[in-house]
PDB file of N, CA and C in Angstrom:
ATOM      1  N   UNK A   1      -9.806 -30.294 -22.363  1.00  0.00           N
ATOM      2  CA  UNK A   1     -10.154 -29.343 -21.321  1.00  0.00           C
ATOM      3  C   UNK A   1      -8.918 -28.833 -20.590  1.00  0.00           C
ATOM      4  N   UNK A   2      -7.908 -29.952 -20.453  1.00  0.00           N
ATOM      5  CA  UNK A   2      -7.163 -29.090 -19.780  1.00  0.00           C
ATOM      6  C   UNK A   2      -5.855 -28.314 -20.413  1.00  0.00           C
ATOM      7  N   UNK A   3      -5.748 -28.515 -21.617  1.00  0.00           N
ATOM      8  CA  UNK A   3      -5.256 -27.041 -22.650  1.00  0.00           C
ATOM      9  C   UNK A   3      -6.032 -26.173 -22.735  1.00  0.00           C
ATOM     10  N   UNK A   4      -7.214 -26.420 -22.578  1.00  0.00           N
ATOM     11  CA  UNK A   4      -8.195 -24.756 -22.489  1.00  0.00           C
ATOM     12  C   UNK A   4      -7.484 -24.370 -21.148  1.00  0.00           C
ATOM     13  N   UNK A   5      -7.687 -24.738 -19.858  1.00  0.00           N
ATOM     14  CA  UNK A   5      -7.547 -24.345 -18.803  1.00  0.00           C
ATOM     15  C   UNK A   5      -5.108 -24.263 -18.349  1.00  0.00           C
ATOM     16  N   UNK A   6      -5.159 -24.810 -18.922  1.00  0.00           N
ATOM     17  CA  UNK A   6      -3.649 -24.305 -18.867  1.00  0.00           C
ATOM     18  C   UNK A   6      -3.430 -22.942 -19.864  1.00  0.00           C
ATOM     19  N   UNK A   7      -3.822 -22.548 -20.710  1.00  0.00           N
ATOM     20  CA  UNK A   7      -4.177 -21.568 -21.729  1.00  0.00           C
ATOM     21  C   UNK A   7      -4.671 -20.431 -21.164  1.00  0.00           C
ATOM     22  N   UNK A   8      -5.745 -20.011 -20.134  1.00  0.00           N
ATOM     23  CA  UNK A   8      -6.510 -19.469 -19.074  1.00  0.00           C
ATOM     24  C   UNK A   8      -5.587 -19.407 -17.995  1.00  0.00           C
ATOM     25  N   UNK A   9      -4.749 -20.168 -17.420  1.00  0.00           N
ATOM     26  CA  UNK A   9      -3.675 -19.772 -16.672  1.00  0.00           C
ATOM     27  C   UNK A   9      -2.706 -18.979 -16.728  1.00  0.00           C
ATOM     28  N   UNK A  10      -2.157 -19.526 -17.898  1.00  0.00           N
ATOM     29  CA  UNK A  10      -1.005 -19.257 -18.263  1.00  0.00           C
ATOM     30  C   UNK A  10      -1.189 -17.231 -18.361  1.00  0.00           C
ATOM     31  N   UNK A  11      -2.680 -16.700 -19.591  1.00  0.00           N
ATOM     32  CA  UNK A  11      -3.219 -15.836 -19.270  1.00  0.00           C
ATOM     33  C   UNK A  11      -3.606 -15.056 -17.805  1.00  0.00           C
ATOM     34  N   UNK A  12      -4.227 -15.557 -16.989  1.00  0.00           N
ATOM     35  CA  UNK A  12      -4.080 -15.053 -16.147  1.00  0.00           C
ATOM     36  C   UNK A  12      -3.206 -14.367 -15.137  1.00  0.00           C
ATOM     37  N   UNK A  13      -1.963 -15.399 -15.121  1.00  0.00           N
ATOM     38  CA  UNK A  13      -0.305 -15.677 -14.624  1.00  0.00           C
ATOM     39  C   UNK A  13       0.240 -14.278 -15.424  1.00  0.00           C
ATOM     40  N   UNK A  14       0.000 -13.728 -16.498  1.00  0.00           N
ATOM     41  CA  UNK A  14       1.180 -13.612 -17.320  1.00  0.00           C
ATOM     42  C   UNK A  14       1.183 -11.651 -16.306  1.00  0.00           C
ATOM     43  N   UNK A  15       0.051 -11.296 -16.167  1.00  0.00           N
ATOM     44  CA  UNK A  15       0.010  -9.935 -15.482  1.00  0.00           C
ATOM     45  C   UNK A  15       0.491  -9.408 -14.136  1.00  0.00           C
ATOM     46  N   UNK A  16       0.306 -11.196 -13.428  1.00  0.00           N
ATOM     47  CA  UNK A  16       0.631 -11.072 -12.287  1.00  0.00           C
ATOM     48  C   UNK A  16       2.378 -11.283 -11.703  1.00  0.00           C
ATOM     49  N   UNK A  17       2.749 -12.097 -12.843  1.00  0.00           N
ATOM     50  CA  UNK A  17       4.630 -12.294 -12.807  1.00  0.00           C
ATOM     51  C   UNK A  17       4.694 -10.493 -12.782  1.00  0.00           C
ATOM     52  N   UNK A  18       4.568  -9.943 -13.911  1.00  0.00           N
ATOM     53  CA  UNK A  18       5.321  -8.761 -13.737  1.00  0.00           C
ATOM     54  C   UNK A  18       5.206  -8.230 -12.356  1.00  0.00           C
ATOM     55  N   UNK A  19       4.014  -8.018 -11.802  1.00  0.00           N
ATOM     56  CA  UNK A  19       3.631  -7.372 -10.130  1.00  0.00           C
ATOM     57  C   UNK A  19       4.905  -8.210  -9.324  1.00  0.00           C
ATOM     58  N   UNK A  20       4.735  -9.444  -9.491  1.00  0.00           N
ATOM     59  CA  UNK A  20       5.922 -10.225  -8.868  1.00  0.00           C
ATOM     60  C   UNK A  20       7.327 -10.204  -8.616  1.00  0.00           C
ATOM     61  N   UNK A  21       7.226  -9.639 -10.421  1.00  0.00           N
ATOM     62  CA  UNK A  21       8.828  -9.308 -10.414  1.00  0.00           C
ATOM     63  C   UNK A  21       9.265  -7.992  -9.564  1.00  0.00           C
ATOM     64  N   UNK A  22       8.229  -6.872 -10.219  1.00  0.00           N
ATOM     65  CA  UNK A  22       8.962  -5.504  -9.551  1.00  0.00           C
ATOM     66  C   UNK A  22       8.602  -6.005  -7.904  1.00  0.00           C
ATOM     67  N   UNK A  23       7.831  -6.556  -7.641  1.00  0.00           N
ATOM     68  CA  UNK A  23       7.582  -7.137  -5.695  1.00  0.00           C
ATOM     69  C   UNK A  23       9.270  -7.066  -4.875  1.00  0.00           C
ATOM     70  N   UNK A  24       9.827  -7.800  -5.478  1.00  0.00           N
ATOM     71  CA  UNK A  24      11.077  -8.291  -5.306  1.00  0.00           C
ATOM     72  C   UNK A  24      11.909  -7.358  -5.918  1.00  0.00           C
ATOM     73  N   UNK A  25      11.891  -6.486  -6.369  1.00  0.00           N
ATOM     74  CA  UNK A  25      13.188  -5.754  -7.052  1.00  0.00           C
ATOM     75  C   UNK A  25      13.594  -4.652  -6.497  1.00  0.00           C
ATOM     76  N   UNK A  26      12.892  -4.433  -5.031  1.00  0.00           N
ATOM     77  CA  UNK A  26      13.443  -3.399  -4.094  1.00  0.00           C
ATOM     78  C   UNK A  26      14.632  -3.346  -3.637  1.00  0.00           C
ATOM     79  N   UNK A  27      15.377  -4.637  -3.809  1.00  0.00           N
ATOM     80  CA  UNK A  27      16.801  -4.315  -3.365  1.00  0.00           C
ATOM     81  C   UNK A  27      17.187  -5.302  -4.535  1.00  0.00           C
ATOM     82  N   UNK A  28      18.711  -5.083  -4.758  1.00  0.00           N
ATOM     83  CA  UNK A  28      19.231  -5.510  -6.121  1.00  0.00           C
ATOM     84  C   UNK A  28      19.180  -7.012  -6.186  1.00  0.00           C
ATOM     85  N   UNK A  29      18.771  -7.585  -7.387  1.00  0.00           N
ATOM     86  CA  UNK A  29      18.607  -9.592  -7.654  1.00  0.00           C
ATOM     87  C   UNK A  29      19.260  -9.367  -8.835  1.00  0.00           C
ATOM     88  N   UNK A  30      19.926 -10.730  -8.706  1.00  0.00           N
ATOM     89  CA  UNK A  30      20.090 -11.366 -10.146  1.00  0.00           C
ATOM     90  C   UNK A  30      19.228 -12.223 -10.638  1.00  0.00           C
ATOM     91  N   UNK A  31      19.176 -12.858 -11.730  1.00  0.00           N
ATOM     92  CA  UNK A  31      18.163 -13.465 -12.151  1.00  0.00           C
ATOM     93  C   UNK A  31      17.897 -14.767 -11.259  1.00  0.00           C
ATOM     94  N   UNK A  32      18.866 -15.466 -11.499  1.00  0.00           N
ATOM     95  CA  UNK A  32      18.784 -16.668 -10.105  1.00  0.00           C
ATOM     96  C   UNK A  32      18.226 -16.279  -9.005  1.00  0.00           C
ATOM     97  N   UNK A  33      18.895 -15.394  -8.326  1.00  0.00           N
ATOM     98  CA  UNK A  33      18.263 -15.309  -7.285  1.00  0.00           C
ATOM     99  C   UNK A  33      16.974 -14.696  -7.436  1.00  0.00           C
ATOM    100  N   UNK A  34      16.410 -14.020  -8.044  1.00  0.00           N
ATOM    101  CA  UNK A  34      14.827 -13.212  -8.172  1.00  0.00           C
ATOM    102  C   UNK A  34      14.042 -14.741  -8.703  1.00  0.00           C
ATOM    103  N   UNK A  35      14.457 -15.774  -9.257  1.00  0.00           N
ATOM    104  CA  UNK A  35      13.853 -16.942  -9.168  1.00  0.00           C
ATOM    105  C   UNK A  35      13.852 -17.833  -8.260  1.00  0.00           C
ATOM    106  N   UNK A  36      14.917 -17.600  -7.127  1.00  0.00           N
ATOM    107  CA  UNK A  36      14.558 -18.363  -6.450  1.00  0.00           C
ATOM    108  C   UNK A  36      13.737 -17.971  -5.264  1.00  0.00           C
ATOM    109  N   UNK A  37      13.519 -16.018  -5.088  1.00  0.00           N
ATOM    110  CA  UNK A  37      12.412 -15.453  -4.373  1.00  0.00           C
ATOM    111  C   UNK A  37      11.311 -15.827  -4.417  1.00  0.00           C
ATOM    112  N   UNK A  38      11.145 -15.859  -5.504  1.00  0.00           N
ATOM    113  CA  UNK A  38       9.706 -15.754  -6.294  1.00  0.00           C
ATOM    114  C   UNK A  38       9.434 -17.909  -5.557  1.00  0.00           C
ATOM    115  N   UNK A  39       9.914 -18.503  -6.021  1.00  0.00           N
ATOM    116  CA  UNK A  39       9.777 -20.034  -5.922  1.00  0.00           C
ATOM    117  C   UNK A  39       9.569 -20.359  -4.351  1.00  0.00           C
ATOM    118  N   UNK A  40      10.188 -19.327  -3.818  1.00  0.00           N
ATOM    119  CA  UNK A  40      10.170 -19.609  -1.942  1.00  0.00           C
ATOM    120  C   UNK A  40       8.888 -18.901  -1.737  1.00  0.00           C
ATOM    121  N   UNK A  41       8.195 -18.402  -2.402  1.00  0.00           N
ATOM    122  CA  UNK A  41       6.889 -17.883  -2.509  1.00  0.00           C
ATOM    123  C   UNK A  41       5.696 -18.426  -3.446  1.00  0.00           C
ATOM    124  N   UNK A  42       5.892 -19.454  -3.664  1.00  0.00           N
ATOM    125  CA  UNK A  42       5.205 -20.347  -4.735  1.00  0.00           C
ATOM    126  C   UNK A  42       5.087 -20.100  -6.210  1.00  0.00           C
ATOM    127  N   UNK A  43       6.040 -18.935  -6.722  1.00  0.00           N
ATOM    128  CA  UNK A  43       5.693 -18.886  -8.190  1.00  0.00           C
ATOM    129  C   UNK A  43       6.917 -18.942  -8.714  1.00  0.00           C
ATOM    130  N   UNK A  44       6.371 -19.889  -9.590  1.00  0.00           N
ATOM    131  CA  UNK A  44       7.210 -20.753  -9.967  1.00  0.00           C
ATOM    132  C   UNK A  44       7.458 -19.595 -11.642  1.00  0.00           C
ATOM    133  N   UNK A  45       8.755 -19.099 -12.312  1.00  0.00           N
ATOM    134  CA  UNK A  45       8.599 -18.564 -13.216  1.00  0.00           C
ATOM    135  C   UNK A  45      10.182 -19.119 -14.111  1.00  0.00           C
ATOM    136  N   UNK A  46      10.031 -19.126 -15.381  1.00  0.00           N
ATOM    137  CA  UNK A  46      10.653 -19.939 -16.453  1.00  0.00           C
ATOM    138  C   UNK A  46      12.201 -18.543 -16.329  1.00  0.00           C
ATOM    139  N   UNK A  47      12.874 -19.213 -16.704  1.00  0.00           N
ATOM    140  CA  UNK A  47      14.157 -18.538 -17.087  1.00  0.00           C
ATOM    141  C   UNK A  47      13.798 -17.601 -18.649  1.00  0.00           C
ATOM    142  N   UNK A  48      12.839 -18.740 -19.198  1.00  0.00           N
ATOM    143  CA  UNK A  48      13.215 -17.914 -20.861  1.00  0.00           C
ATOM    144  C   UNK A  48      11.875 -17.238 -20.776  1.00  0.00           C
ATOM    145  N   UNK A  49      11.254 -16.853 -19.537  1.00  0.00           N
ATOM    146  CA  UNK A  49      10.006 -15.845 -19.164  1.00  0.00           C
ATOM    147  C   UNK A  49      10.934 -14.375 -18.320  1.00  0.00           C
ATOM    148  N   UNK A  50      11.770 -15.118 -17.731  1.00  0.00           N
ATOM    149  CA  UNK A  50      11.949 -13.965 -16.267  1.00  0.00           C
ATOM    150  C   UNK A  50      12.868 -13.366 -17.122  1.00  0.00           C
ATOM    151  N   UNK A  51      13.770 -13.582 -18.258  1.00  0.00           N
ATOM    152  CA  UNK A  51      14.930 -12.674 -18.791  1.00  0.00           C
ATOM    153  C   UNK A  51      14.158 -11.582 -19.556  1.00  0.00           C
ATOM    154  N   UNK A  52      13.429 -11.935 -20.518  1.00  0.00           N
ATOM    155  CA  UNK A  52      12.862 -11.087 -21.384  1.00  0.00           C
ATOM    156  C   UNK A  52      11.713  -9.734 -20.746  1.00  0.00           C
ATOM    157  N   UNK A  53      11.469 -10.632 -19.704  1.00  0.00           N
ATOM    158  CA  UNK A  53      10.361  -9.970 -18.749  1.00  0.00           C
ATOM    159  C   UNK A  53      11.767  -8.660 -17.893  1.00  0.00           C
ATOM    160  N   UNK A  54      12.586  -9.012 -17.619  1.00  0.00           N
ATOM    161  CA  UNK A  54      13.080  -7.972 -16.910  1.00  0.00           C
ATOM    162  C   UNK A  54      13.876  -7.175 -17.930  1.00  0.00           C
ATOM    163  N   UNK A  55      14.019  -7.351 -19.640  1.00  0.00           N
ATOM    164  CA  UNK A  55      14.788  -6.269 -20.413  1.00  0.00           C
ATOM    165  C   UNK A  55      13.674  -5.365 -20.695  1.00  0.00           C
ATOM    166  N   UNK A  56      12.214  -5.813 -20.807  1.00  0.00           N
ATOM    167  CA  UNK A  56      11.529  -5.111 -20.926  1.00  0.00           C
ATOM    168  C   UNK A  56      10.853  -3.702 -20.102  1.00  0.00           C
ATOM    169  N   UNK A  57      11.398  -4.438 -18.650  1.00  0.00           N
ATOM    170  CA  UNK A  57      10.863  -3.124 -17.685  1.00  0.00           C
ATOM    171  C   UNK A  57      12.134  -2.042 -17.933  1.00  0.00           C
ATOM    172  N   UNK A  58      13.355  -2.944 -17.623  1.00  0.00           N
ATOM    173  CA  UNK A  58      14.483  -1.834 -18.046  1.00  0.00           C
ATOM    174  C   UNK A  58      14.170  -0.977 -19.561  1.00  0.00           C
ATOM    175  N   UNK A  59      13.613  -1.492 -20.466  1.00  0.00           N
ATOM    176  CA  UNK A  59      13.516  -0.751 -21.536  1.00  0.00           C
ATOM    177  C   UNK A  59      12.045   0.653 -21.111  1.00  0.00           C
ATOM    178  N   UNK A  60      10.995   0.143 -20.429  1.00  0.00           N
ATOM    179  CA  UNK A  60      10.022   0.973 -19.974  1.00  0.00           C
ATOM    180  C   UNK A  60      10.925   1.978 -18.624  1.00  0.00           C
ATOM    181  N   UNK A  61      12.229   1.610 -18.536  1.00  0.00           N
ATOM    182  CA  UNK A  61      12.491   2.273 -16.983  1.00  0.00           C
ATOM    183  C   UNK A  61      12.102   2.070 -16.168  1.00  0.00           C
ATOM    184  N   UNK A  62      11.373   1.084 -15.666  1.00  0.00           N
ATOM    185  CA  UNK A  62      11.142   0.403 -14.658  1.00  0.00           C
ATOM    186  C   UNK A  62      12.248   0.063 -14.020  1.00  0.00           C
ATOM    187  N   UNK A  63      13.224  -1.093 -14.148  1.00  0.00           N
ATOM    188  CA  UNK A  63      14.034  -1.091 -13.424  1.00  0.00           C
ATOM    189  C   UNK A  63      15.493  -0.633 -14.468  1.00  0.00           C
ATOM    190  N   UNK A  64      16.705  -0.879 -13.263  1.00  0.00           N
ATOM    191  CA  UNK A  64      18.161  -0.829 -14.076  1.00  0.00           C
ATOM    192  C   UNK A  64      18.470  -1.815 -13.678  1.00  0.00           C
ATOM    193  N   UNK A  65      19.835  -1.933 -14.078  1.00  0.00           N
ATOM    194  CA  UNK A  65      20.863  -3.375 -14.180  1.00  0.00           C
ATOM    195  C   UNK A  65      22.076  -2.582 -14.054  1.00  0.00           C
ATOM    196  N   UNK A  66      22.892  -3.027 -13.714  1.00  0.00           N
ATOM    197  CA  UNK A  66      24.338  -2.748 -13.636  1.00  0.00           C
ATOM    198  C   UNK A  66      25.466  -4.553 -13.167  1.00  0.00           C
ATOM    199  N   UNK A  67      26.530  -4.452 -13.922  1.00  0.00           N
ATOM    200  CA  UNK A  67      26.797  -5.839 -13.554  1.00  0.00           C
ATOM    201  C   UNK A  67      28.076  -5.430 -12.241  1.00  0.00           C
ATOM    202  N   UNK A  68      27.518  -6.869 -12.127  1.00  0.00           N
ATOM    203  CA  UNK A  68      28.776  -6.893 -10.942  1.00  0.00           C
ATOM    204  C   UNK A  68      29.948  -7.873 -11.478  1.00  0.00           C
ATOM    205  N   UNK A  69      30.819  -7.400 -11.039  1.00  0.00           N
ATOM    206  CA  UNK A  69      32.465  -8.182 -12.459  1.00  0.00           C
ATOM    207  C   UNK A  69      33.474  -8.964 -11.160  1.00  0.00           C
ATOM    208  N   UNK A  70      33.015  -8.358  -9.577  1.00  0.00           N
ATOM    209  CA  UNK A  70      33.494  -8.785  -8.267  1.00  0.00           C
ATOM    210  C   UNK A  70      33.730 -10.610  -8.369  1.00  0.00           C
ATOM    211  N   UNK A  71      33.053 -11.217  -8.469  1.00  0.00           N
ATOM    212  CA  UNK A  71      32.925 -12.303  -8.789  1.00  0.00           C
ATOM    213  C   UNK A  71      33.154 -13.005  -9.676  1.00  0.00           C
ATOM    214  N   UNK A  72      33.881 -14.536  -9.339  1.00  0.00           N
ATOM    215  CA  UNK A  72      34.423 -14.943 -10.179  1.00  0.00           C
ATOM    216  C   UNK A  72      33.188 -15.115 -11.808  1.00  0.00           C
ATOM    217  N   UNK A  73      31.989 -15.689 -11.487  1.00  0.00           N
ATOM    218  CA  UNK A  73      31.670 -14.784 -12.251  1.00  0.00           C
ATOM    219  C   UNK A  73      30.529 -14.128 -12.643  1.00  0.00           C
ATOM    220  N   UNK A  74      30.719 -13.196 -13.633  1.00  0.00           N
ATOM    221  CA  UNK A  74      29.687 -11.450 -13.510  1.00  0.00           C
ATOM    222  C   UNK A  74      28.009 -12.032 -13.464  1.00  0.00           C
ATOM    223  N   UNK A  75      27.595 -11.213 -12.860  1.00  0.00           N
ATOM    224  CA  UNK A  75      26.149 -10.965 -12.592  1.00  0.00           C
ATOM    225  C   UNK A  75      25.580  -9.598 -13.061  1.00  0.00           C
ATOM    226  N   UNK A  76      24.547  -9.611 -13.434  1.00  0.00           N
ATOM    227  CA  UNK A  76      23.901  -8.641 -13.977  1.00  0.00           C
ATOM    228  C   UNK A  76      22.576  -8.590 -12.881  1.00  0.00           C
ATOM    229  N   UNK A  77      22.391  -7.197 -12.271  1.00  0.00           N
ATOM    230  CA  UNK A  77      21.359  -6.962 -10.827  1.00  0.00           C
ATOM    231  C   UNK A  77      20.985  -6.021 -11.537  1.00  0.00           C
ATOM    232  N   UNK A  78      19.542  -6.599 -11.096  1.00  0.00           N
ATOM    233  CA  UNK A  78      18.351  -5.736 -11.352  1.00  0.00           C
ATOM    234  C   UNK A  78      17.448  -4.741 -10.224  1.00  0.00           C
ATOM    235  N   UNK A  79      17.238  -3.554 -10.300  1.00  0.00           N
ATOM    236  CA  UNK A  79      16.535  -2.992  -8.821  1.00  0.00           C
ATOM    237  C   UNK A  79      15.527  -2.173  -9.564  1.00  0.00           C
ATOM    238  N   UNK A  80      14.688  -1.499  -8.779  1.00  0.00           N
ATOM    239  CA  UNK A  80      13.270  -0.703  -9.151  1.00  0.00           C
ATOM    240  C   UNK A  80      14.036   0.645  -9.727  1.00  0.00           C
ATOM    241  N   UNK A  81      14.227   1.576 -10.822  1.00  0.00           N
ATOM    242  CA  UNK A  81      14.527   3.293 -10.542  1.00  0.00           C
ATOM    243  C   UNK A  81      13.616   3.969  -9.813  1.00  0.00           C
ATOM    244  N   UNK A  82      13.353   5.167  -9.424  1.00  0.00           N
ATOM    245  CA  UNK A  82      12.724   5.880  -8.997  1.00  0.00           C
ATOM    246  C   UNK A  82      11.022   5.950  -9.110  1.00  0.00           C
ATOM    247  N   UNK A  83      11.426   5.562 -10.846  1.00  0.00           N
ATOM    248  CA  UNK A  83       9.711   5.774 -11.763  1.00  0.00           C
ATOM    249  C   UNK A  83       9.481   4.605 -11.082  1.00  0.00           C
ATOM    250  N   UNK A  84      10.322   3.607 -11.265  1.00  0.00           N
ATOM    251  CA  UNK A  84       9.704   1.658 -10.819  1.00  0.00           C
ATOM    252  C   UNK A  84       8.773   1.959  -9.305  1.00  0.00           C
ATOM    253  N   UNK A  85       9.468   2.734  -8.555  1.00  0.00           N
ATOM    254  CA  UNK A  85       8.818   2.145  -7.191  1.00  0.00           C
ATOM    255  C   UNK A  85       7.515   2.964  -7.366  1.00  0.00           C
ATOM    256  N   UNK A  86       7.117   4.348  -8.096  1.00  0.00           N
ATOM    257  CA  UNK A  86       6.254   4.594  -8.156  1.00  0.00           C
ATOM    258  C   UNK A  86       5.207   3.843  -8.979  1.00  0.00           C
ATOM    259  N   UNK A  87       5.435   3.518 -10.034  1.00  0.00           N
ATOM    260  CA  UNK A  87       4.270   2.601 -10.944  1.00  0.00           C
ATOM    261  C   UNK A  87       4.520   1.626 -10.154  1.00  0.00           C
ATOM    262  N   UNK A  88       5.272   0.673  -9.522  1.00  0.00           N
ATOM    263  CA  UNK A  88       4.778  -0.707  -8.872  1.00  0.00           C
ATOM    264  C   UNK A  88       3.745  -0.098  -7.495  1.00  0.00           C
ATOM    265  N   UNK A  89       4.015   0.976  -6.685  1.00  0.00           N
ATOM    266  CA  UNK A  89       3.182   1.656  -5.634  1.00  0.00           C
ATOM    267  C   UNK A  89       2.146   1.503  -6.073  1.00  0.00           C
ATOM    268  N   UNK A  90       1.475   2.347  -7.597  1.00  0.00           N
ATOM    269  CA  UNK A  90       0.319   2.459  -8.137  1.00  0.00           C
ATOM    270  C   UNK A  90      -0.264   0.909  -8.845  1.00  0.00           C
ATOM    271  N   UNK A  91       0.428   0.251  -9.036  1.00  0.00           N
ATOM    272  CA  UNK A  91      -0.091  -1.304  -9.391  1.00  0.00           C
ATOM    273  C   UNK A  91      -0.385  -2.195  -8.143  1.00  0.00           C
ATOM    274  N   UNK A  92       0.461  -2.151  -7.307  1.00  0.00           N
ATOM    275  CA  UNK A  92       0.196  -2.693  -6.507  1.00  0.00           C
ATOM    276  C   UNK A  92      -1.352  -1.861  -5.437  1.00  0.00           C
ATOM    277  N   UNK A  93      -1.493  -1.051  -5.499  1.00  0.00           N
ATOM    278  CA  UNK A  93      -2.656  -0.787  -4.991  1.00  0.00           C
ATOM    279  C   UNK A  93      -4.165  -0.753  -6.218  1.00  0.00           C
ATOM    280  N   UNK A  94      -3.969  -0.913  -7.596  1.00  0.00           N
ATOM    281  CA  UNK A  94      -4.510  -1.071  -8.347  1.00  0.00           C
ATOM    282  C   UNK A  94      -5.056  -2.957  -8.032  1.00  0.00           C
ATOM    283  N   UNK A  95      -4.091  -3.756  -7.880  1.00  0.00           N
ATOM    284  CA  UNK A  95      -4.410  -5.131  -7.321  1.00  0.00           C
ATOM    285  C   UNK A  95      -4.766  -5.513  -6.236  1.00  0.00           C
ATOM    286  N   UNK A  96      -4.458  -4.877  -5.261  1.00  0.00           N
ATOM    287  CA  UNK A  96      -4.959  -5.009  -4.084  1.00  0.00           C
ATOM    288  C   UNK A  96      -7.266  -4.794  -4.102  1.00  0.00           C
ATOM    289  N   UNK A  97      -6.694  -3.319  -5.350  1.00  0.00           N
ATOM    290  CA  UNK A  97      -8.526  -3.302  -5.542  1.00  0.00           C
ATOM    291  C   UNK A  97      -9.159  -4.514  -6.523  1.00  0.00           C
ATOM    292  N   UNK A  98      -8.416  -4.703  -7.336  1.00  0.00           N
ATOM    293  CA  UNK A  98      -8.923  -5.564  -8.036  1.00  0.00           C
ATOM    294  C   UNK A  98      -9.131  -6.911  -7.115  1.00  0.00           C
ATOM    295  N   UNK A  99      -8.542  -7.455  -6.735  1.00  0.00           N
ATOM    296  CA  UNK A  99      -8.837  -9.176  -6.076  1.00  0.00           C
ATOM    297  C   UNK A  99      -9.823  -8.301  -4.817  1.00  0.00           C
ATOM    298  N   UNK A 100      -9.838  -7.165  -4.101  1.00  0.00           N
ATOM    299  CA  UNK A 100     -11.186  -7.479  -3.193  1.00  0.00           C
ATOM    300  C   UNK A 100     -12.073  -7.467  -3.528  1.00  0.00           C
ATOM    301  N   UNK A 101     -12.312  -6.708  -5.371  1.00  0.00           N
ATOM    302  CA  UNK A 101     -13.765  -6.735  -6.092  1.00  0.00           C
ATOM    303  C   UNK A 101     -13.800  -8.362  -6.548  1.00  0.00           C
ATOM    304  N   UNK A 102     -12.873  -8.836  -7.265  1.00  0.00           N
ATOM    305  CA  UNK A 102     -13.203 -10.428  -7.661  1.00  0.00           C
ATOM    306  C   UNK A 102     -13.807 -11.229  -6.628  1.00  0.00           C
ATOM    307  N   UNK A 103     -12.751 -11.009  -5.085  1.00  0.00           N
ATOM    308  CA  UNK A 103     -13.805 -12.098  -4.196  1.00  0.00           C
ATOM    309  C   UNK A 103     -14.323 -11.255  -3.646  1.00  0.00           C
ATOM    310  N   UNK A 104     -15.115 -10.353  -4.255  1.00  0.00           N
ATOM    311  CA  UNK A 104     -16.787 -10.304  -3.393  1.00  0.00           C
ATOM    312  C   UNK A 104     -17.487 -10.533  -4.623  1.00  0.00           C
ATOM    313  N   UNK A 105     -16.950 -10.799  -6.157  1.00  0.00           N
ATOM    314  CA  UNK A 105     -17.512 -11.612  -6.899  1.00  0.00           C
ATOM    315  C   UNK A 105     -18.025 -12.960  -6.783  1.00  0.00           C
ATOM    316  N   UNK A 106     -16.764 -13.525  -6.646  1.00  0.00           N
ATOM    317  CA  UNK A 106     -16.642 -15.132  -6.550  1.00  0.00           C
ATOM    318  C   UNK A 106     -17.757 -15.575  -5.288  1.00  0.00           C
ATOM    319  N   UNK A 107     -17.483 -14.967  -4.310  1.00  0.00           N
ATOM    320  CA  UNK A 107     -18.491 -14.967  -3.170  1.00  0.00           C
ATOM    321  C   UNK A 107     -19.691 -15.032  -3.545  1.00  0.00           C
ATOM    322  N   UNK A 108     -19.789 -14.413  -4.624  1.00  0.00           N
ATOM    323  CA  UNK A 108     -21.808 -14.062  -4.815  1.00  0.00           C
ATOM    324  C   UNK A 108     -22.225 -13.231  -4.718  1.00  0.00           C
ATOM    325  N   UNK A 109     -21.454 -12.164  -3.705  1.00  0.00           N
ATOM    326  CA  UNK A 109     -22.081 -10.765  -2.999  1.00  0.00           C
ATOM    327  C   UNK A 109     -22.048  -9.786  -4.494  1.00  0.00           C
ATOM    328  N   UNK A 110     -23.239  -9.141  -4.459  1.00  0.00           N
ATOM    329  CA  UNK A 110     -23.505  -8.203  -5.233  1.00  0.00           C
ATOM    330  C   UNK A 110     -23.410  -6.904  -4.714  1.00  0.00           C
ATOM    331  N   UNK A 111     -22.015  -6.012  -4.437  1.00  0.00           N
ATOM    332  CA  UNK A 111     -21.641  -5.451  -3.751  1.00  0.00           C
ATOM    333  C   UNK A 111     -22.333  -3.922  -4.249  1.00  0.00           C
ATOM    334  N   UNK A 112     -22.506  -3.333  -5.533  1.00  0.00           N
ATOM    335  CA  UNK A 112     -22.646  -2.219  -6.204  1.00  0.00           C
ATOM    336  C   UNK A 112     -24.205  -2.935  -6.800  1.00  0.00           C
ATOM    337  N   UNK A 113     -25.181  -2.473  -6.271  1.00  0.00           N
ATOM    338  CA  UNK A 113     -26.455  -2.702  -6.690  1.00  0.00           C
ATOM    339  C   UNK A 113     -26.481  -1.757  -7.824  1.00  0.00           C
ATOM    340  N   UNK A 114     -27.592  -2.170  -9.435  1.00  0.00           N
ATOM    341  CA  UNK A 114     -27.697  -0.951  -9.856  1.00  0.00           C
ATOM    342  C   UNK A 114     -29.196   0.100  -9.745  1.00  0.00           C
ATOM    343  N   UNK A 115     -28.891   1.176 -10.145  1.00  0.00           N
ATOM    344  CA  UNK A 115     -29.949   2.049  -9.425  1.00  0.00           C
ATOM    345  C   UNK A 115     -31.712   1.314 -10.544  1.00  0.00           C
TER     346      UNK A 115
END
């Protein structure tokens, strides 16, 4: 039972990291640090999850990267482009609808009677 239900998590989890990630990518992170945002906020997310997860938005244009070489040594920062803050705007209010329909699910309330 509880590989079914870690399996169902893990699923559930996997839609909501991305919302998470672009959450945080309003001002420039490196990977460390966008893990350790995310962890001071209870979500907890894997290194060999959060890398692949952020080449992919850069590949959708979601976000950019540019490194920083200032330091002894380089970092690679990630921030929202232009398109990012708009599709995270529109996701994030896409979730906001979704979890108030789930808990007036979970609740019981049968909110949309049908005719």
């Amino acid at each position: 039972m509880s590989q079914l239900l870690n399996s169902l998590t893990t699923e559930l989890r996997r839609g909501t990291l991305t919302l998470a990630v672009l959450s945080q990518l309003k001002t420039p992170q490196y990977g460390y640090s966008l893990v350790q945002r995310l962890e001071n906020c209870g979500i907890t997310i894997d290194q060999s999850t959060l890398y692949p997860l952020l080449r992919r938005l850069e590949k959708q244009e979601l976000v950019t990267s540019t490194w920083d070489t200032t330091e002894s040594r380089p970092r690679r920062y990630y921030v929202l482009s232009a398109f990012g803050i708009t599709i995270y705007n529109q996701l994030r209010a896409e979730w906001e609808k979704t979890s108030q329909e789930l808990s007036l699910l979970m609740k019981g309330e049968n909110h949309h009677e049908p005719d």
